[in-house]
Protein backbone atom coordinates (compact mmCIF):
# COMPACT_ATOMS: atom_id res chain seq x y z
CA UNK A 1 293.40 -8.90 168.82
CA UNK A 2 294.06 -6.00 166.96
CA UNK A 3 292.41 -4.25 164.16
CA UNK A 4 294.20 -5.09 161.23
CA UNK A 5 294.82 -9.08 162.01
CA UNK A 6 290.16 -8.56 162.70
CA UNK A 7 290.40 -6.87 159.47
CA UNK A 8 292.46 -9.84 157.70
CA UNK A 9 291.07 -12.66 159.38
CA UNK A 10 287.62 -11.57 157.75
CA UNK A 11 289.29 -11.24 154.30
CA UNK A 12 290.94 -14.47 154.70
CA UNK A 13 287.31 -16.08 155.50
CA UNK A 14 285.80 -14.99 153.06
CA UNK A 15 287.79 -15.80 150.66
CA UNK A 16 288.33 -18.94 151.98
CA UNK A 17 284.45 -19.46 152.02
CA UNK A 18 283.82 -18.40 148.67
CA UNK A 19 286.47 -20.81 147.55
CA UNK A 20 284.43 -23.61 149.25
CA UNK A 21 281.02 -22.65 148.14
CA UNK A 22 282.67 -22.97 144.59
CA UNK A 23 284.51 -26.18 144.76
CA UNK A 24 282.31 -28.26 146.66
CA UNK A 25 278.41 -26.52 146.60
CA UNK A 26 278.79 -25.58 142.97
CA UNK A 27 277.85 -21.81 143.73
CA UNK A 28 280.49 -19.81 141.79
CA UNK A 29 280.32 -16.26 142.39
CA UNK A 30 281.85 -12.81 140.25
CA UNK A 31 284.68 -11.04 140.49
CA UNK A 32 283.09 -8.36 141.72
CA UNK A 33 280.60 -10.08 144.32
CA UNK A 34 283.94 -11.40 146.02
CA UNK A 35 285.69 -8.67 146.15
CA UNK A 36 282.73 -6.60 147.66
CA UNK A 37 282.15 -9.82 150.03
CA UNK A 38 285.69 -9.72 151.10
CA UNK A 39 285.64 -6.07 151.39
CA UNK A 40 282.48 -6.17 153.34
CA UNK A 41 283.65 -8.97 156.19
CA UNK A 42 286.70 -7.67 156.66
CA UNK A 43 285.25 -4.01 157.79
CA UNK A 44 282.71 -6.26 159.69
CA UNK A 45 285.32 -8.04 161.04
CA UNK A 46 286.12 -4.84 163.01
CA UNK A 47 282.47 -3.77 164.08
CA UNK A 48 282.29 -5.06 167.42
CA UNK A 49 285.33 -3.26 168.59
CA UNK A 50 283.04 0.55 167.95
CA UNK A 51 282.13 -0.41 172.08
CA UNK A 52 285.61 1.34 172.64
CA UNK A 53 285.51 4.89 172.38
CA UNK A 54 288.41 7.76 172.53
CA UNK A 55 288.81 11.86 173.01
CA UNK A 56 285.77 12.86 170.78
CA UNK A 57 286.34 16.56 171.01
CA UNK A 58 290.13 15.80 170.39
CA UNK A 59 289.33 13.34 167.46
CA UNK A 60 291.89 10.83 169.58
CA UNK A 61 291.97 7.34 170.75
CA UNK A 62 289.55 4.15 170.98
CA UNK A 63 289.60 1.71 168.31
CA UNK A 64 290.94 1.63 164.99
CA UNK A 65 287.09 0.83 163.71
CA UNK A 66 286.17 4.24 165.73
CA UNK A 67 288.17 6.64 164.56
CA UNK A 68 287.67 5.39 160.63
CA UNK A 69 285.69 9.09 160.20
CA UNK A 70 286.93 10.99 162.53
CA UNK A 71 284.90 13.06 165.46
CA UNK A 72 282.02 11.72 163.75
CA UNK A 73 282.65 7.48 164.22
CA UNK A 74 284.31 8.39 167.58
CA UNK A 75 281.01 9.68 168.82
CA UNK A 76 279.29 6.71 167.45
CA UNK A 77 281.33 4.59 169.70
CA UNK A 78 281.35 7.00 172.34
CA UNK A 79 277.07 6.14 172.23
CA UNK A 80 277.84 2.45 171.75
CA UNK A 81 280.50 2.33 174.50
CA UNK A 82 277.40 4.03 177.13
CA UNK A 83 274.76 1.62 175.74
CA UNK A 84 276.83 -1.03 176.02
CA UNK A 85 277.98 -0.48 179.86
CA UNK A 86 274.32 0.51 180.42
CA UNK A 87 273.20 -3.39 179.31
CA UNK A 88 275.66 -4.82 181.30
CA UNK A 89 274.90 -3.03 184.68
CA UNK A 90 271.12 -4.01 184.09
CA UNK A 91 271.52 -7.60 183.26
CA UNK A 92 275.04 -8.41 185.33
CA UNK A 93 274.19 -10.84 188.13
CA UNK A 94 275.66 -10.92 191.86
CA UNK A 95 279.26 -12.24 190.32
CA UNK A 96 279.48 -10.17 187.55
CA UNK A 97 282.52 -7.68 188.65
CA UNK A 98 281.29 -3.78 188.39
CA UNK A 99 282.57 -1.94 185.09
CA UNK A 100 282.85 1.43 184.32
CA UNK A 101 283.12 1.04 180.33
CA UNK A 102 281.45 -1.50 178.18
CA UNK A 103 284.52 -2.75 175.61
CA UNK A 104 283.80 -6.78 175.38
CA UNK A 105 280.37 -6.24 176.04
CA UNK A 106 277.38 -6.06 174.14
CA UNK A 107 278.50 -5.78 171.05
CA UNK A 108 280.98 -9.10 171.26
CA UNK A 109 277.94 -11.39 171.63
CA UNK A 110 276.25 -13.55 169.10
CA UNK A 111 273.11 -11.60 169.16
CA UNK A 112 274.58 -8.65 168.20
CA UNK A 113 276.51 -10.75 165.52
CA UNK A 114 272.92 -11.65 164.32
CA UNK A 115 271.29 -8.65 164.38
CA UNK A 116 273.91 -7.29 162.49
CA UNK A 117 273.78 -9.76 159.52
CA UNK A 118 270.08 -9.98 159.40
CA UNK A 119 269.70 -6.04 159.95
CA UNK A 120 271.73 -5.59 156.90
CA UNK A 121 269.88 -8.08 154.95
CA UNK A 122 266.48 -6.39 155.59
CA UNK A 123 267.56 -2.97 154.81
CA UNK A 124 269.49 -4.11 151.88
CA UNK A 125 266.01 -5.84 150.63
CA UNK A 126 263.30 -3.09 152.20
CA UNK A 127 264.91 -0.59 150.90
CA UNK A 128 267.09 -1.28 148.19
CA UNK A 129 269.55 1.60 146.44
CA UNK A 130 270.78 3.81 149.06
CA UNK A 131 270.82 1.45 152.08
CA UNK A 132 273.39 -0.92 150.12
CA UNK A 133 275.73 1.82 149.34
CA UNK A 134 275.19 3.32 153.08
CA UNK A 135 276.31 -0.42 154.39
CA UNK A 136 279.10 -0.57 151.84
CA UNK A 137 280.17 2.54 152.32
CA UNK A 138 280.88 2.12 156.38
CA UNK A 139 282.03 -1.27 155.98
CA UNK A 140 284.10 -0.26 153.05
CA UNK A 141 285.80 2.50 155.43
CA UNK A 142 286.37 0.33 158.02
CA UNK A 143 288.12 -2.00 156.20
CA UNK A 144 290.46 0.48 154.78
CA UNK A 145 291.39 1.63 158.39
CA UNK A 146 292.19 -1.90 159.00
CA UNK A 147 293.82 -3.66 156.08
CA UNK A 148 295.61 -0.63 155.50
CA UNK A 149 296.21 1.34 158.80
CA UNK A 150 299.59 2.62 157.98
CA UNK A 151 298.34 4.23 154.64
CA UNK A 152 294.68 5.41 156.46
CA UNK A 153 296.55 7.48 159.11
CA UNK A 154 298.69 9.16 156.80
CA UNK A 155 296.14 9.62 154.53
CA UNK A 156 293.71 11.05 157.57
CA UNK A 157 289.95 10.62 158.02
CA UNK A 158 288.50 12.64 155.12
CA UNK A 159 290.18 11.09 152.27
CA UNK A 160 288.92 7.43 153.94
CA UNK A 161 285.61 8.83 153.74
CA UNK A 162 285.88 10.09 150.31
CA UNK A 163 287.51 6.90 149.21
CA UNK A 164 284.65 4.96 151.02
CA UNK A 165 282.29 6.68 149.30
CA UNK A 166 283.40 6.57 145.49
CA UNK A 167 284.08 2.79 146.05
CA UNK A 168 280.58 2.09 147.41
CA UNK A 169 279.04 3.69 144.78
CA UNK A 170 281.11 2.07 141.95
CA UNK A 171 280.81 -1.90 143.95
CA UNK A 172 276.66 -0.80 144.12
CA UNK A 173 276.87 -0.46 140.25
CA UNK A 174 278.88 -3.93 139.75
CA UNK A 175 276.59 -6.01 142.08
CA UNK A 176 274.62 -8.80 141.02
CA UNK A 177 271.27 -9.17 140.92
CA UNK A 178 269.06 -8.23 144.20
CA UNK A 179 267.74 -11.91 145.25
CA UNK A 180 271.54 -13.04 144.62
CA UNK A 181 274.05 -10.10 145.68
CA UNK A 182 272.45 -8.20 148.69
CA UNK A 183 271.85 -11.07 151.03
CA UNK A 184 275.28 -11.94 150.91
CA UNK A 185 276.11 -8.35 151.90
CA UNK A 186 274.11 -9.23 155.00
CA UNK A 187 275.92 -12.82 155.68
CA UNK A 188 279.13 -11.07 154.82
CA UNK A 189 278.42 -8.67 158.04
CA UNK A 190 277.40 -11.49 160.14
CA UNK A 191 280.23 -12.98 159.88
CA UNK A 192 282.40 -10.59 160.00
CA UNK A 193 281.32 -9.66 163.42
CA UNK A 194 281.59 -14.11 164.04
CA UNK A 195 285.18 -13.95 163.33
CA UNK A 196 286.08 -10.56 165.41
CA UNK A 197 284.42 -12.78 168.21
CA UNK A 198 286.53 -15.84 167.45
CA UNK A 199 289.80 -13.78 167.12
CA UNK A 200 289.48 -12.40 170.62
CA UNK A 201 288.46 -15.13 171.96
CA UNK A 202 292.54 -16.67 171.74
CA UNK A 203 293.09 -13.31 174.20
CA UNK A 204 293.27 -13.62 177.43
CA UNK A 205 290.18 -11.50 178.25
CA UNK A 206 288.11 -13.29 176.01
CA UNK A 207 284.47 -12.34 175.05
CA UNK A 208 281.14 -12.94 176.69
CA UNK A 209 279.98 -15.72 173.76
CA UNK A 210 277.16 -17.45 176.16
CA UNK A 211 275.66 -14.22 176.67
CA UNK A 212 272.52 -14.00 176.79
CA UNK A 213 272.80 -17.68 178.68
CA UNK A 214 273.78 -17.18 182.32
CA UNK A 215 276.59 -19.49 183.88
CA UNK A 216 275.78 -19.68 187.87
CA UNK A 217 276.01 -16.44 189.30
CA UNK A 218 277.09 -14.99 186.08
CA UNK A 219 275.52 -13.37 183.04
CA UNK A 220 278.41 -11.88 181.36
CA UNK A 221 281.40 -14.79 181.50
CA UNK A 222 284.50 -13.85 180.12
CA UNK A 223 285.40 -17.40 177.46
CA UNK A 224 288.46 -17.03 176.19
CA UNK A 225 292.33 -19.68 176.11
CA UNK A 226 294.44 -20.37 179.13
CA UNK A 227 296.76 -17.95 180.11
CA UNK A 228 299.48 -20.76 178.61
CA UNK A 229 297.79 -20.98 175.27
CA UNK A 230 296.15 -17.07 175.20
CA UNK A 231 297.39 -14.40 172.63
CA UNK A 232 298.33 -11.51 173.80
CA UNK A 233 297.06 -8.26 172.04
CA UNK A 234 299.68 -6.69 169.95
CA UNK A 235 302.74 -9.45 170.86
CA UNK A 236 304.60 -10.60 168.06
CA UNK A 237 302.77 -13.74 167.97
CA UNK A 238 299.95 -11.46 166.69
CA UNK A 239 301.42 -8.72 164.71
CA UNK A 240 303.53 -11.06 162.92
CA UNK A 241 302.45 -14.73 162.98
CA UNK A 242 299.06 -14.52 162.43
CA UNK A 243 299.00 -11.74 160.32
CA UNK A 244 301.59 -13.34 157.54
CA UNK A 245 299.14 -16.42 158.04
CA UNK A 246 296.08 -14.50 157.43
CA UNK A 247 297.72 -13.00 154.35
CA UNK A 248 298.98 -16.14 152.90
CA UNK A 249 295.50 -17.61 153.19
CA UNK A 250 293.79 -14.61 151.55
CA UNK A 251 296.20 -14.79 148.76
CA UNK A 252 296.27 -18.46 148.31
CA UNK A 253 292.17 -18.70 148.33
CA UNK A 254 292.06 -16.05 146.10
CA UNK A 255 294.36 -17.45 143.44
CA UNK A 256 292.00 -20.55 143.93
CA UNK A 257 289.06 -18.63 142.90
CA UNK A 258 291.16 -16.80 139.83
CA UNK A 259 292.43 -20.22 138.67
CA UNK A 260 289.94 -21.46 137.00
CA UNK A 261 288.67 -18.35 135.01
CA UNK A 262 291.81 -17.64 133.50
CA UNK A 263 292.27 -21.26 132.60
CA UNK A 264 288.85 -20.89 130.54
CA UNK A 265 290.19 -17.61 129.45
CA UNK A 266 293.34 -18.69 127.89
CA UNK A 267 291.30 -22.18 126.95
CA UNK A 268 293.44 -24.41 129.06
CA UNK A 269 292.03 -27.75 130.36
CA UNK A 270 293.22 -29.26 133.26
């Protein structure tokens, strides 16, 4: 799948999750805590995909997550891409095929899923302040690349850092309380990085989701649909289907979630 249906499909989750946890767990949330949630899953949502890197010196290529700041993310991935194929070749068993880049690796397992959401959590609670707006402010960037590509290439690199960075620090000021609104930055990147999983797993190439379980003679198994049933990356299906569902979901949760506090705001029962 590619970046901006990841991007979308971790809005619409969210949304659609905060929606739940409202209706039927009685655990309302602010304005501002799901905007920042939806915000925060949908940049997670393209995490997993920093395993494919580009042209660093050229600022060019890999993923849309990589180059959301430039030379600078494209190295990250660049790293991540090595570690990644580096994992692989040490764990692969005898019918494991030989790779030479680790896209759909590491990074699209659960684990890393895991350590992701609880890694935020920790930081968010060990060290409070600046490693909230530092998570914000990457996952805020990465969600601008992907729910609006067209408008982040124009606009270039810099002025999606900037922007990351002036939104991060406002959301940081808006946040709820600590014991209430930075663990659900955490769960917000978990699973973010869930649903990227689950939306390439409708691909043909599917994702290594057992990992770190071996199947036979395999460590790294490919799960993914059929051929028959299997989305391909980029087909109209994708670009055009699934995104207008993904959209009409977002919007449709979210109106759920507005409903009722403008009701109470213009005093109309139901």
């Amino acid at each position: 799948m590619m970046g901006p249906q990841h991007a979308l499909s971790g809005a619409a989750t969210w949304l659609t999750g905060s929606w739940v946890a409202a209706q039927f767990f009685d655990y309302p949330q602010s304005a501002t805590t799901i905007a920042v949630g939806s915000a925060v899953c949908a940049g997670a949502a393209l995490l997993p995909d920093l395993d494919m890197s580009g042209k660093v010196t050229k600022g060019q290529g890999g993923s849309t997550v990589s180059r959301s700041f430039g030379v600078a993310s494209l190295f990250v991935a660049e790293v991540i891409e090595k570690i990644s194929v580096g994992v692989y070749t040490a764990t692969k068993l005898s019918k494991d095929p030989h790779r030479h880049n680790g896209h759909r690796t590491l990074t699209h397992t659960l684990p890393f899923a895991a350590l992701m959401g609880f890694g935020s959590i920790w930081l968010c609670t060990r060290f409070g302040r600046w490693a909230v707006i530092g998570i914000l402010f990457f996952m805020f960037g990465f969600a601008l690349r992907g729910l609006f590509d067209k408008w982040a290439d124009r606009a270039g690199w810099v002025i999606v850092t900037l922007t990351s960075a002036a939104a991060a620090y406002f959301a940081f000021n808006f946040l709820p309380s600590e014991n209430r609104g930075y663990p659900m930055i955490g769960l917000a990147v978990g699973v973010g990085c869930i649903v990227h999983l689950m939306g390439d797993i409708v691909t043909r190439a599917g994702v290594p989701i057992l990992w770190p379980i071996p199947t036979g003679r395999r460590m790294w198994r490919m799960i993914g649909l059929p051929d028959t049933f299997a989305i391909e990356a980029g087909s109209k299906v994708e670009t055009t289907v699934l995104r207008t569902a993904f959209t009409v979901i977002s919007f449709v949760a979210g109106a759920g979630l507005l409903a009722p506090a403008l009701l109470k705001r213009f005093d109309i029962e139901v």
